[in-house]
Protein backbone atom coordinates (compact mmCIF):
# COMPACT_ATOMS: atom_id res chain seq x y z
CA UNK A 1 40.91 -56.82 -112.86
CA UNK A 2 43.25 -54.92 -115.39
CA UNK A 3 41.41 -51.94 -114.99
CA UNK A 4 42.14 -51.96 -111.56
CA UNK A 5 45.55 -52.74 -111.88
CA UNK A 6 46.20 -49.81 -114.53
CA UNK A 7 43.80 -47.36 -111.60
CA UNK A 8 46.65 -48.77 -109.01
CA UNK A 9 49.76 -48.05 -111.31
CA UNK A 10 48.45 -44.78 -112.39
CA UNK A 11 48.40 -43.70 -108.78
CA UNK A 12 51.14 -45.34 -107.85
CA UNK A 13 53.08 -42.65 -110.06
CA UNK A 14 51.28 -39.81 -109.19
CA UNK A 15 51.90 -40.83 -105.69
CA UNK A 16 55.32 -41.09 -106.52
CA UNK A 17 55.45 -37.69 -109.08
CA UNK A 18 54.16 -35.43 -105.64
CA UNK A 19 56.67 -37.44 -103.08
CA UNK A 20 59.99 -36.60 -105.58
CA UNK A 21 58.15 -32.75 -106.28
CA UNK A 22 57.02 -32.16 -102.55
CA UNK A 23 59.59 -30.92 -100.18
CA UNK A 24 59.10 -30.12 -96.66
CA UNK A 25 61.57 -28.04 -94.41
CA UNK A 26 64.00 -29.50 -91.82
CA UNK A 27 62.74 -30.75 -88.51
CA UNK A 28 64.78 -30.98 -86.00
CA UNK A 29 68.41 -32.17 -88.66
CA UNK A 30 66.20 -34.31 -90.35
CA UNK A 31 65.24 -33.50 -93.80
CA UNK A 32 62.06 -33.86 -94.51
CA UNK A 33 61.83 -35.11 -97.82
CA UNK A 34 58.90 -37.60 -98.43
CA UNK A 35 61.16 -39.35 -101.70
CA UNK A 36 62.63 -41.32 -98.46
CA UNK A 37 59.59 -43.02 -97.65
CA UNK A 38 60.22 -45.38 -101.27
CA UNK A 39 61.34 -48.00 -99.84
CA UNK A 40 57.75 -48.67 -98.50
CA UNK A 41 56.19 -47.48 -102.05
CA UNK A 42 55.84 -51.37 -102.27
CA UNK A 43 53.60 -52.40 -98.93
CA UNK A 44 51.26 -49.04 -99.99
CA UNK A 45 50.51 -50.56 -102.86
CA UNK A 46 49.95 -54.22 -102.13
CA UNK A 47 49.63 -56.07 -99.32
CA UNK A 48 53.15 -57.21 -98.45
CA UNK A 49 54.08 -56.19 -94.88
CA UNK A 50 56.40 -53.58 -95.18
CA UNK A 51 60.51 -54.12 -95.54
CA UNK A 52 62.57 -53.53 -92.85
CA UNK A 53 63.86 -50.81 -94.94
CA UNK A 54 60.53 -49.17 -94.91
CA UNK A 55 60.31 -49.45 -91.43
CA UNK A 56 63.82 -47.81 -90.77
CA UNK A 57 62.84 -44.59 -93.71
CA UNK A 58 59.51 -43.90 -91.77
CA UNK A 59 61.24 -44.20 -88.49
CA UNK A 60 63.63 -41.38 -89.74
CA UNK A 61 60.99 -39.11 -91.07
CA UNK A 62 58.84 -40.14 -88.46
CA UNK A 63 59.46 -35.71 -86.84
CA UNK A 64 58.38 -35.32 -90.57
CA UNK A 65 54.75 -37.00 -90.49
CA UNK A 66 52.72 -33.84 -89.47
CA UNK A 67 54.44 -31.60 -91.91
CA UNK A 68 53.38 -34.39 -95.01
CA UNK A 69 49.86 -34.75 -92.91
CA UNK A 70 49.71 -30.96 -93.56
CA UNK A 71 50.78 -30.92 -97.18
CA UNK A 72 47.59 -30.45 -99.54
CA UNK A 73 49.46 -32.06 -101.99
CA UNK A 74 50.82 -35.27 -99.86
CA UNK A 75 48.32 -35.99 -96.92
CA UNK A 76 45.76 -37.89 -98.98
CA UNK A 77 48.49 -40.52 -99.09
CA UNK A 78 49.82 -40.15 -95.35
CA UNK A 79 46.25 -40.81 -94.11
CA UNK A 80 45.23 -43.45 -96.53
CA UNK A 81 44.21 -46.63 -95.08
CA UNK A 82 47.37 -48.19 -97.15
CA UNK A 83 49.37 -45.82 -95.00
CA UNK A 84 48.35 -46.76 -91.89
CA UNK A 85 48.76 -50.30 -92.81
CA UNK A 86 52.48 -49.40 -93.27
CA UNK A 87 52.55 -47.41 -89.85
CA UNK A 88 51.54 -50.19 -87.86
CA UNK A 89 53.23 -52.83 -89.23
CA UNK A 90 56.37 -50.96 -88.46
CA UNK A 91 54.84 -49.94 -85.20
CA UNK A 92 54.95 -46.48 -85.40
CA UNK A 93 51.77 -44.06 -84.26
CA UNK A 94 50.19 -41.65 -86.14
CA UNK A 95 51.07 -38.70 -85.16
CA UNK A 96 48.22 -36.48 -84.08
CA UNK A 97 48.60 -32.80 -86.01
């Protein structure tokens, strides 16, 4: 059980290192900048529902989805099954890229 927990934390902060490094351009006026999605760091890693908080980030990066889908270095945790936990428990489709 504590190995898995210090296998979740580790990723956890990797997860988090490539989301603050990562940077994807502008789509229409909304910055795509996957460091907004934090607020919903929480439900990827556990299974809480995700915050209303959450919900409102990914709705706001929502034009943003394909461009992290198409990221090397992010889409492993856009199309995790964690992730789409998150999506539809704020009710928002994944985007087909």
């Amino acid at each position: 059980m504590v190995k898995i927990m210090c296998v979740s934390i580790l990723a956890l902060t990797v997860a988090i290192l490539l989301v603050t490094v990562a940077k994807v351009p502008a789509v229409n006026g909304v910055t795509c900048l996957p460091a907004e999605l934090a607020p919903c760091a929480v439900a990827m890693t556990s299974s809480s529902p995700p915050s209303a908080s959450c919900c409102a980030k990914l709705r706001e990066q929502k034009q943003c989805l394909c461009g992290y889908i198409k990221n090397p270095s992010l889409q492993q945790f856009v199309r995790s099954p964690n992730a789409q936990k998150v999506s539809n428990g704020c009710r928002i489709p994944t985007p087909n890229c």
